[in-house]
C-alpha atoms as a PDB file:
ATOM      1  CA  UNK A   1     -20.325   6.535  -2.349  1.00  0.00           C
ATOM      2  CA  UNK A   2     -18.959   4.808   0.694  1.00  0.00           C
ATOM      3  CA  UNK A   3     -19.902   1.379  -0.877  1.00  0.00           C
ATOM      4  CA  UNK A   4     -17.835   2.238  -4.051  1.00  0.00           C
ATOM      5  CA  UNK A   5     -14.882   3.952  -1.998  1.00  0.00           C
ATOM      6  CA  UNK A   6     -14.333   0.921  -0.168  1.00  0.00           C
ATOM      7  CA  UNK A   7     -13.969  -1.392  -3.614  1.00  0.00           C
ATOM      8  CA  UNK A   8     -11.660   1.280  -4.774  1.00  0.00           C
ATOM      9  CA  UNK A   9      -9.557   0.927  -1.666  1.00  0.00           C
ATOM     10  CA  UNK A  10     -10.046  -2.941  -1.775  1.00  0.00           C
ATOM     11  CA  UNK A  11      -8.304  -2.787  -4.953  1.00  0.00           C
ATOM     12  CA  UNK A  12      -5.249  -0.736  -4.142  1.00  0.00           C
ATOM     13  CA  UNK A  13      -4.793  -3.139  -1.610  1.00  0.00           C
ATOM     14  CA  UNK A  14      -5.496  -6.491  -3.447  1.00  0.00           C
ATOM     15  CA  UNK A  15      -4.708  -5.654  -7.225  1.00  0.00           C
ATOM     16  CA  UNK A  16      -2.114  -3.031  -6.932  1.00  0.00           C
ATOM     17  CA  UNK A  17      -0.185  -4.058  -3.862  1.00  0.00           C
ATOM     18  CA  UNK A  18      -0.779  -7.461  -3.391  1.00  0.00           C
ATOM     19  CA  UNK A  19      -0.482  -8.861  -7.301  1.00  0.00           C
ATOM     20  CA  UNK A  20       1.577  -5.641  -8.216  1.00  0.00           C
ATOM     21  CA  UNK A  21      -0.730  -4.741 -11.168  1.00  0.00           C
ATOM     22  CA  UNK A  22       0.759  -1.482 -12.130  1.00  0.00           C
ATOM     23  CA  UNK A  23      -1.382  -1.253 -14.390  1.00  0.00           C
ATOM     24  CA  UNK A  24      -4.463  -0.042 -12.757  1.00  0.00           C
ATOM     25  CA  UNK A  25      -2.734   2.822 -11.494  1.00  0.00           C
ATOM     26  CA  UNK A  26      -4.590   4.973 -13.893  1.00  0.00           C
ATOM     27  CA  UNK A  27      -8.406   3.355 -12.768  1.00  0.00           C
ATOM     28  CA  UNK A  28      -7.189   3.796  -9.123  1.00  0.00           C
ATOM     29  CA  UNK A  29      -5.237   7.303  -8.515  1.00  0.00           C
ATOM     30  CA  UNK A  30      -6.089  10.525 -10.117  1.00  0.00           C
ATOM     31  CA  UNK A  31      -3.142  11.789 -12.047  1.00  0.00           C
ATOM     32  CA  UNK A  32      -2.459  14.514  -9.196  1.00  0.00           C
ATOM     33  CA  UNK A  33      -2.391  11.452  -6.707  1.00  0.00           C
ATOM     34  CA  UNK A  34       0.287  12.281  -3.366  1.00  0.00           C
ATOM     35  CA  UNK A  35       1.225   9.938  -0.823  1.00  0.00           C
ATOM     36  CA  UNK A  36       2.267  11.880   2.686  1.00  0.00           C
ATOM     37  CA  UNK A  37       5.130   9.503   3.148  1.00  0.00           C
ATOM     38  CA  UNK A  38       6.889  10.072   6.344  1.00  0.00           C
ATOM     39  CA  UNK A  39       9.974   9.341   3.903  1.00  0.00           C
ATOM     40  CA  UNK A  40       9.001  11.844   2.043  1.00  0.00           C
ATOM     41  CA  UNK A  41       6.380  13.113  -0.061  1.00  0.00           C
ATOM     42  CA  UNK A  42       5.480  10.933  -3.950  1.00  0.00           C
ATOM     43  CA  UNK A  43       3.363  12.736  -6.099  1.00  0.00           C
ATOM     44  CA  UNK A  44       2.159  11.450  -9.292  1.00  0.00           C
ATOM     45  CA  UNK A  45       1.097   7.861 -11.115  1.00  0.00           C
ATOM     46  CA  UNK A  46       5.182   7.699 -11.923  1.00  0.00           C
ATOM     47  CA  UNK A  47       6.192   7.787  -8.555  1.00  0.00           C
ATOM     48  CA  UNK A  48       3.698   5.626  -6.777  1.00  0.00           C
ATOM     49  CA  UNK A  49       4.334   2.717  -9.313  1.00  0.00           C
ATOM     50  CA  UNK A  50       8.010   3.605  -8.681  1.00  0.00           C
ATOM     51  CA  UNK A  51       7.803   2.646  -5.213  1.00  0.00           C
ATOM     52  CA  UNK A  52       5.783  -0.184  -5.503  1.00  0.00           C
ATOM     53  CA  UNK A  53       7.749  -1.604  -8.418  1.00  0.00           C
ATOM     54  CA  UNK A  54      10.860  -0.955  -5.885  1.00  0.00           C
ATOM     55  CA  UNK A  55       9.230  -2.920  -2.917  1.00  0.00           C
ATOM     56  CA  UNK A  56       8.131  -5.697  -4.965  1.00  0.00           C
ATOM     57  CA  UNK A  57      11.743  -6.232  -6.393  1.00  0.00           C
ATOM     58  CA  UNK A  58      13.044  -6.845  -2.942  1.00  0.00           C
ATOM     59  CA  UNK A  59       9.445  -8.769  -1.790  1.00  0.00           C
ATOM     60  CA  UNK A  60       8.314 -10.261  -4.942  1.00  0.00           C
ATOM     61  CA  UNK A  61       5.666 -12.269  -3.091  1.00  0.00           C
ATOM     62  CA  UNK A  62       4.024  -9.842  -0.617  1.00  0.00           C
ATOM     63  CA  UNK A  63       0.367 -10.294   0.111  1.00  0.00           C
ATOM     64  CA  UNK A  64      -1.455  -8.101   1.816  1.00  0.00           C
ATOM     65  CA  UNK A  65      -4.421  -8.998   3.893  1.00  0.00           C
ATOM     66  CA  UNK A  66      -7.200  -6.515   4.819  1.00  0.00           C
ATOM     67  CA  UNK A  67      -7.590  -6.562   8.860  1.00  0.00           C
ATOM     68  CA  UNK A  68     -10.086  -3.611   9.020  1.00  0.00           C
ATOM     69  CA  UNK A  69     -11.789  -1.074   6.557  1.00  0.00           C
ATOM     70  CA  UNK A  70     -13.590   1.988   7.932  1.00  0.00           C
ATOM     71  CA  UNK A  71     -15.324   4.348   5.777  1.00  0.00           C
ATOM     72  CA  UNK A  72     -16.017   7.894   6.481  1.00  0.00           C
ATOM     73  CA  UNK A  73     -17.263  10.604   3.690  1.00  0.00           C
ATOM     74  CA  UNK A  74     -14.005  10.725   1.051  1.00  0.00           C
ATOM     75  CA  UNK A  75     -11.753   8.522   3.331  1.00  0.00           C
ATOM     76  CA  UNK A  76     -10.948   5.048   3.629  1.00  0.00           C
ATOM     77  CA  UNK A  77      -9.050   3.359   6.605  1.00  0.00           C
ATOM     78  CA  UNK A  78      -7.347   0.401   5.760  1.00  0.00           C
ATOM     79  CA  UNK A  79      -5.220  -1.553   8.615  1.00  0.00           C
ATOM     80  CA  UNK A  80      -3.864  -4.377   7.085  1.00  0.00           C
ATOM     81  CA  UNK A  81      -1.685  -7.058   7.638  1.00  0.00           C
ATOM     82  CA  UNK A  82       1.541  -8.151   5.247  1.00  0.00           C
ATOM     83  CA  UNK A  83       3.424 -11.115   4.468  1.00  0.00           C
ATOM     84  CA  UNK A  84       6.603 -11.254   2.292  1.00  0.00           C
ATOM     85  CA  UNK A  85       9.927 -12.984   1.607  1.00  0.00           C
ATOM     86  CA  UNK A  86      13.169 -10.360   1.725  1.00  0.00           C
ATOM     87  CA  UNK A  87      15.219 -11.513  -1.768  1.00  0.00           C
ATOM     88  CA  UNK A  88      18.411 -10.661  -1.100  1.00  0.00           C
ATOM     89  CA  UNK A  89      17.869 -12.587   2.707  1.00  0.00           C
ATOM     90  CA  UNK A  90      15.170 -15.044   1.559  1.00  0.00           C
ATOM     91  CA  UNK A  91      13.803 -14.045   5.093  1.00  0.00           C
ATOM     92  CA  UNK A  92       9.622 -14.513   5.502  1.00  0.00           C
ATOM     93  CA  UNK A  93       8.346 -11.451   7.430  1.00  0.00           C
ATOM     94  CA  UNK A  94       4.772 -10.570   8.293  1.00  0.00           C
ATOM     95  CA  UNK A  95       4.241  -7.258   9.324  1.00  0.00           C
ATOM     96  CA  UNK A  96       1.330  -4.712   9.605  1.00  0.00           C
ATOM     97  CA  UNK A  97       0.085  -1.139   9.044  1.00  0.00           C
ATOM     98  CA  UNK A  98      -2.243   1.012   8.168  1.00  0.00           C
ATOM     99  CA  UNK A  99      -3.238   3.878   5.485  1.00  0.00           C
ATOM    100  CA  UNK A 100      -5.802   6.697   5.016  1.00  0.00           C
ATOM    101  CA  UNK A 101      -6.853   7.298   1.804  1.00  0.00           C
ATOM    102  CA  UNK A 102      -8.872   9.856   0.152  1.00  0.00           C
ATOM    103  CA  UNK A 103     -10.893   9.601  -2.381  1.00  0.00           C
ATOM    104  CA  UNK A 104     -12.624  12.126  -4.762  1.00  0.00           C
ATOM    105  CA  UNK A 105     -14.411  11.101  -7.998  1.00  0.00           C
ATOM    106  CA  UNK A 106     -13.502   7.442  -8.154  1.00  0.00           C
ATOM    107  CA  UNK A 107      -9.894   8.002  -7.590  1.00  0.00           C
ATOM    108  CA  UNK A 108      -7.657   8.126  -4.964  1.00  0.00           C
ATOM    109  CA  UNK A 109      -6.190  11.554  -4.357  1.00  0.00           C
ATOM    110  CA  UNK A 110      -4.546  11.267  -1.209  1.00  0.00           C
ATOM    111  CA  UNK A 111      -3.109   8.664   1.129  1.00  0.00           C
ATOM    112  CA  UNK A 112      -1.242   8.486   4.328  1.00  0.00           C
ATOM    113  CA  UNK A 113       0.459   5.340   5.395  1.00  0.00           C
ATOM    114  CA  UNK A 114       1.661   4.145   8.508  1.00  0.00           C
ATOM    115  CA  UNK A 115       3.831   0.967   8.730  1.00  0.00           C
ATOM    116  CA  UNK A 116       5.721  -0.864  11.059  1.00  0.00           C
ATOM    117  CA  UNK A 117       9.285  -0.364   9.862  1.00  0.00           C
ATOM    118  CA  UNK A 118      10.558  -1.249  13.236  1.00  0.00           C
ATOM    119  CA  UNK A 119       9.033  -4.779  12.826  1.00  0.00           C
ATOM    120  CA  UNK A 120      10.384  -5.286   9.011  1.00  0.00           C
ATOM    121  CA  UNK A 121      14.163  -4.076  10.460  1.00  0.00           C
ATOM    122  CA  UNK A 122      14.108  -6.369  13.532  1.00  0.00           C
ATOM    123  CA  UNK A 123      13.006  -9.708  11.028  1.00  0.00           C
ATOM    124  CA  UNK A 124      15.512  -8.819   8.796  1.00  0.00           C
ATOM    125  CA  UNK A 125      18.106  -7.962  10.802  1.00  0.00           C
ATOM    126  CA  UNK A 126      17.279 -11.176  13.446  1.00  0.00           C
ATOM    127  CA  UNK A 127      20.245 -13.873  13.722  1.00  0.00           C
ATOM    128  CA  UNK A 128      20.029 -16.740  11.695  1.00  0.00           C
END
């Protein structure tokens, strides 16, 4: 179980994220799938696509880069490290973070993400 929880979260991070296949979302997240935003709680497959959809409009060529994966019972630690170009600034950031996910049945039920928004705001909003 640990083996295939990791591929899952593997996934998330490379398929879903990283090449924005949307598409998976239904082989990834169960259907009752919330992430514990600190923006706010998204609950569903809508929503989470939503989001990413919404971040890869404005970073059309983030990559995400696995630094760590810990596995424990139903959860997955991820802390990862991203790289992106801001459209509307054509600014290259890198910045890092981490989520928890759990997972039940082959499917990702649960995350929680931490991210360095502090980082992302200072790149962005950094003289030229």
């Amino acid at each position: 179980m640990i083996e295939e929880n990791k591929a899952i979260a593997q996934r998330w991070l490379d398929e879903f994220w990283s090449a924005g296949n949307l598409a998976i979302a239904e082989e990834i997240f169960a259907p009752t799938y919330v992430r514990h935003d600190p923006q706010g709680p998204m609950v569903g497959l809508d929503a989470i696509r939503s989001y990413v959809a919404a971040q890869r409009a404005d970073f059309p060529d983030m990559h995400f880069t696995a630094d760590d994966v810990l596995t424990e019972a139903d959860r997955v630690v991820i802390r990862w490290t991203a790289t992106a170009t801001h459209t509307p600034t054509k600014r290259f950031i890198t910045f890092s973070g981490m989520d928890i996910l759990r997972i039940v049945e082959q499917k990702i039920v649960e995350s929680w993400p931490c991210i360095d928004r502090t980082a992302i705001q200072r790149q962005l909003s950094a003289p030229s």
